[in-house]
Protein backbone atom coordinates (compact mmCIF):
# COMPACT_ATOMS: atom_id res chain seq x y z
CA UNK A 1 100.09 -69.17 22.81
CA UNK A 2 96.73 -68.85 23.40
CA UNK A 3 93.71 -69.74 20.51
CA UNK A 4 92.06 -66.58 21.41
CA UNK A 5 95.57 -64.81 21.69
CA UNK A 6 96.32 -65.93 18.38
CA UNK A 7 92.85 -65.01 16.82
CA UNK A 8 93.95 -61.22 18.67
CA UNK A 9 96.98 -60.58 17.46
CA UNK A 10 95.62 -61.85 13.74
CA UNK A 11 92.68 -59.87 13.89
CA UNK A 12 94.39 -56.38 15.49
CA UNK A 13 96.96 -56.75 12.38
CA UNK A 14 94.03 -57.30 9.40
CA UNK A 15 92.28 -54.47 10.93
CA UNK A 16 95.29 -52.45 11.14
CA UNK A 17 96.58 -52.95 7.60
CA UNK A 18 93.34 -52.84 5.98
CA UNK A 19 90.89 -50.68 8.25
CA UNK A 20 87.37 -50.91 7.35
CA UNK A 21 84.89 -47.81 7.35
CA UNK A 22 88.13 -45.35 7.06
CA UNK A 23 87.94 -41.89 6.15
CA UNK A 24 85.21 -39.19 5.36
CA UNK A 25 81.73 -39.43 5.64
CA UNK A 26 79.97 -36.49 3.71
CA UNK A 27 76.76 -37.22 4.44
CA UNK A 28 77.09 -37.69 8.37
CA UNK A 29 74.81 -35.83 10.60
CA UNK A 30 76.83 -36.40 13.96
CA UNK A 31 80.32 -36.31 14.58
CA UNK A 32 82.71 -36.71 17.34
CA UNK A 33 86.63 -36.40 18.11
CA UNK A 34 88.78 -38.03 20.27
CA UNK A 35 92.32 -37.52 21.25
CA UNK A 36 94.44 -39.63 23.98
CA UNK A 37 97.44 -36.89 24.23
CA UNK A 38 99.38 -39.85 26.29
CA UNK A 39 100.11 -41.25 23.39
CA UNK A 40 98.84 -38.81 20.54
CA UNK A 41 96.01 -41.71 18.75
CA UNK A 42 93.24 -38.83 17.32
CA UNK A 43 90.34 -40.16 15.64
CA UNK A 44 87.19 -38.55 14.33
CA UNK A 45 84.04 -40.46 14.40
CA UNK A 46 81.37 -39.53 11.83
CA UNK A 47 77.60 -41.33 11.29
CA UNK A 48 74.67 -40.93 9.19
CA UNK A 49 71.64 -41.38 11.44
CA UNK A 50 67.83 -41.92 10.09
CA UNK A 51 65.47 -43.18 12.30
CA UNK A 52 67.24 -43.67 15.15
CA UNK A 53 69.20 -46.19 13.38
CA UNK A 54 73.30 -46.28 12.02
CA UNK A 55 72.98 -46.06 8.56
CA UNK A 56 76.15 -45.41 7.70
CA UNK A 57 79.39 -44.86 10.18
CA UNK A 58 83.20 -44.07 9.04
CA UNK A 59 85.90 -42.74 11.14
CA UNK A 60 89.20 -41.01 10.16
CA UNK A 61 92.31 -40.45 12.01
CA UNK A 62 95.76 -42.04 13.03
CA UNK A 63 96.59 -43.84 15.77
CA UNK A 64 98.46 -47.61 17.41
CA UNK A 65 96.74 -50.70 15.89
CA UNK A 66 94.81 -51.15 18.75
CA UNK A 67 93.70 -47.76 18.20
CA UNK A 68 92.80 -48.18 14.51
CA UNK A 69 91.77 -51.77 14.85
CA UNK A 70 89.17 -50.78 17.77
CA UNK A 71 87.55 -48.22 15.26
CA UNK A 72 87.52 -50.12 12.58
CA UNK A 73 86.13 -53.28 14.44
CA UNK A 74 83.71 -50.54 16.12
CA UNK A 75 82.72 -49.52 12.87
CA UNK A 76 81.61 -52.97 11.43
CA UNK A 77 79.69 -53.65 14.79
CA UNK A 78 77.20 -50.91 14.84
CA UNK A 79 76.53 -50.10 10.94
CA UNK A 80 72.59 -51.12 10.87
CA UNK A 81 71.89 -50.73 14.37
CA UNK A 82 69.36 -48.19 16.43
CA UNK A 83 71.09 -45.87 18.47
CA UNK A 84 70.38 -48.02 21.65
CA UNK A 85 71.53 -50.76 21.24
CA UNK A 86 75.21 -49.12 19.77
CA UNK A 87 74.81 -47.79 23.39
CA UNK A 88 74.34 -51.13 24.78
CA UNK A 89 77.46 -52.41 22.66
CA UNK A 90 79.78 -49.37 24.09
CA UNK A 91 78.78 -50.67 27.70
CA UNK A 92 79.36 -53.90 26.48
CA UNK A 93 82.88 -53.91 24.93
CA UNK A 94 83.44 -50.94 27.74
CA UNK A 95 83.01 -53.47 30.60
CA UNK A 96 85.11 -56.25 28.54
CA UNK A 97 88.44 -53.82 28.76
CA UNK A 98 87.95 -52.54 32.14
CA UNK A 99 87.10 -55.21 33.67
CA UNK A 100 89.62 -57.06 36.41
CA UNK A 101 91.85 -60.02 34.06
CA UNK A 102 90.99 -62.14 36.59
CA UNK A 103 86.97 -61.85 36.15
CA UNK A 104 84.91 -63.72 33.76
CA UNK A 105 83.10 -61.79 31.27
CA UNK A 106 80.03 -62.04 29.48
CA UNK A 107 81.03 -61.27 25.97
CA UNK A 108 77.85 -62.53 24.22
CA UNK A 109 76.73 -60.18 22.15
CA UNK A 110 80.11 -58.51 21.11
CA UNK A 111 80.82 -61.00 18.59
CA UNK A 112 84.33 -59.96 17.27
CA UNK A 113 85.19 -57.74 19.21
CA UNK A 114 85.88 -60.32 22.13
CA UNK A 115 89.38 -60.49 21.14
CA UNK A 116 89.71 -57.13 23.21
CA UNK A 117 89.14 -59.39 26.18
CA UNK A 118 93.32 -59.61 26.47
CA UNK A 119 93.45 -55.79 26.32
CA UNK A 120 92.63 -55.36 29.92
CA UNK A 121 95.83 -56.86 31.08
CA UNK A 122 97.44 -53.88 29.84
CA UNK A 123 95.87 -50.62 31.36
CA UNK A 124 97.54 -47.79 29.02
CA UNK A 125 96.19 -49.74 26.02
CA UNK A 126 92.84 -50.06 27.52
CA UNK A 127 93.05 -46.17 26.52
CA UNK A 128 93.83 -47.39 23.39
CA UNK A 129 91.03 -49.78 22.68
CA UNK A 130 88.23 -47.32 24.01
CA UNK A 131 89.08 -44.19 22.29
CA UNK A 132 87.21 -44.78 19.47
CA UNK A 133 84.56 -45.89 21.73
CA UNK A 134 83.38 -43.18 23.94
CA UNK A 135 84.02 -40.71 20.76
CA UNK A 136 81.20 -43.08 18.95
CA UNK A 137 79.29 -42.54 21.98
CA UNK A 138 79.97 -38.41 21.95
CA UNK A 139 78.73 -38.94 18.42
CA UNK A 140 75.34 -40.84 19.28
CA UNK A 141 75.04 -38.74 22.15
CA UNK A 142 75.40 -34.93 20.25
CA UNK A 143 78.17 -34.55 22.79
CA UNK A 144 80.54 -31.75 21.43
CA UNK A 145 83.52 -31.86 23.72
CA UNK A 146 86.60 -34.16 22.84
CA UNK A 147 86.19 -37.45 24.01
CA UNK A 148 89.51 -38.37 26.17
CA UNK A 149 90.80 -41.57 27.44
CA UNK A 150 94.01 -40.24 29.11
C-alpha cells in the first residue's frame, strides 16, 4: 500500500471518529445545506464572517466518512481565512477530486487535504468528498438553494 494511501485511509478514520468543528454555530451569519439523496450524506454548513474573513466555521449533519471527514478537514482549512481565498481553496480541492487519476495535480496549497487526491478514482465518492464543499461555497456565496452533488 501506498504512503499517501496509508496517510488517507488514517486520516479519513481520525476525522471520522473525532470530527473537528461539529455541530451548531449560534453566532453564524451565513449558512448553507447540502444533501446528496444518492446516498442520503446531509450536512449543514454554518460561518461567522467579519471582515470578509472566516472567523469561525462549524458544520452539522450525518453522512459516510468521506462525507464527514471532507467537512471536518474543510472546516480546519478555511477557519482564519478571507472569503477569497476559501474560494480559491474550493477550486483547489474541487479540481484535485475531479480531476482525471491519470493527471498530475498541483496540490500546493491544500495542505491536508491532498489525501483526497485517491478520491477521484472513485466517481460516486467524489460526491462524497465535495458535498461539504460547494455547500461552504453556497454559504460564502449567500446562495440559498441546497447545494447537490448527485
Amino acid at each position: 500500500m501506498s504512503e499517501l494511501r496509508e496517510l488517507y485511509q488514517s486520516v479519513i478514520l481520525d476525522h471520522n471518529k473525532k470530527p473537528r468543528n461539529f455541530g451548531a454555530l449560534e453566532r453564524a451569519n451565513r449558512s448553507a445545506d447540502g444533501y446528496n439523496p444518492l446516498c442520503g450524506d446531509k450536512v449543514r454548513v454554518s460561518l461567522e464572517v467579519e471582515d470578509e474573513v472566516v472567523k469561525e466555521v462549524r458544520f452539522e449533519g450525518a453522512g459516510c466518512a468521506i462525507s464527514t471527514a471532507s467537512a471536518s478537514l474543510m472546516t480546519e482549512a478555511v477557519a482564519g481565512k478571507p472569503l477569497d481565498e476559501v474560494l480559491r481553496l474550493f477550486d483547489g480541492f474541487h479540481a484535485l477530486v475531479t480531476a482525471n487519476p491519470t493527471t498530475q495535480v498541483d496540490g500546493s496549497g491544500l495542505g491536508k487535504l491532498i489525501v483526497f487526491a485517491g478520491v477521484r478514482e472513485f466517481p460516486m465518492r467524489v460526491k462524497c468528498a465535495t458535498l461539504a464543499w460547494h455547500t461552504l461555497k453556497n454559504a460564502v456565496e449567500g446562495t440559498a438553494a441546497t447545494a447537490r452533488t448527485e
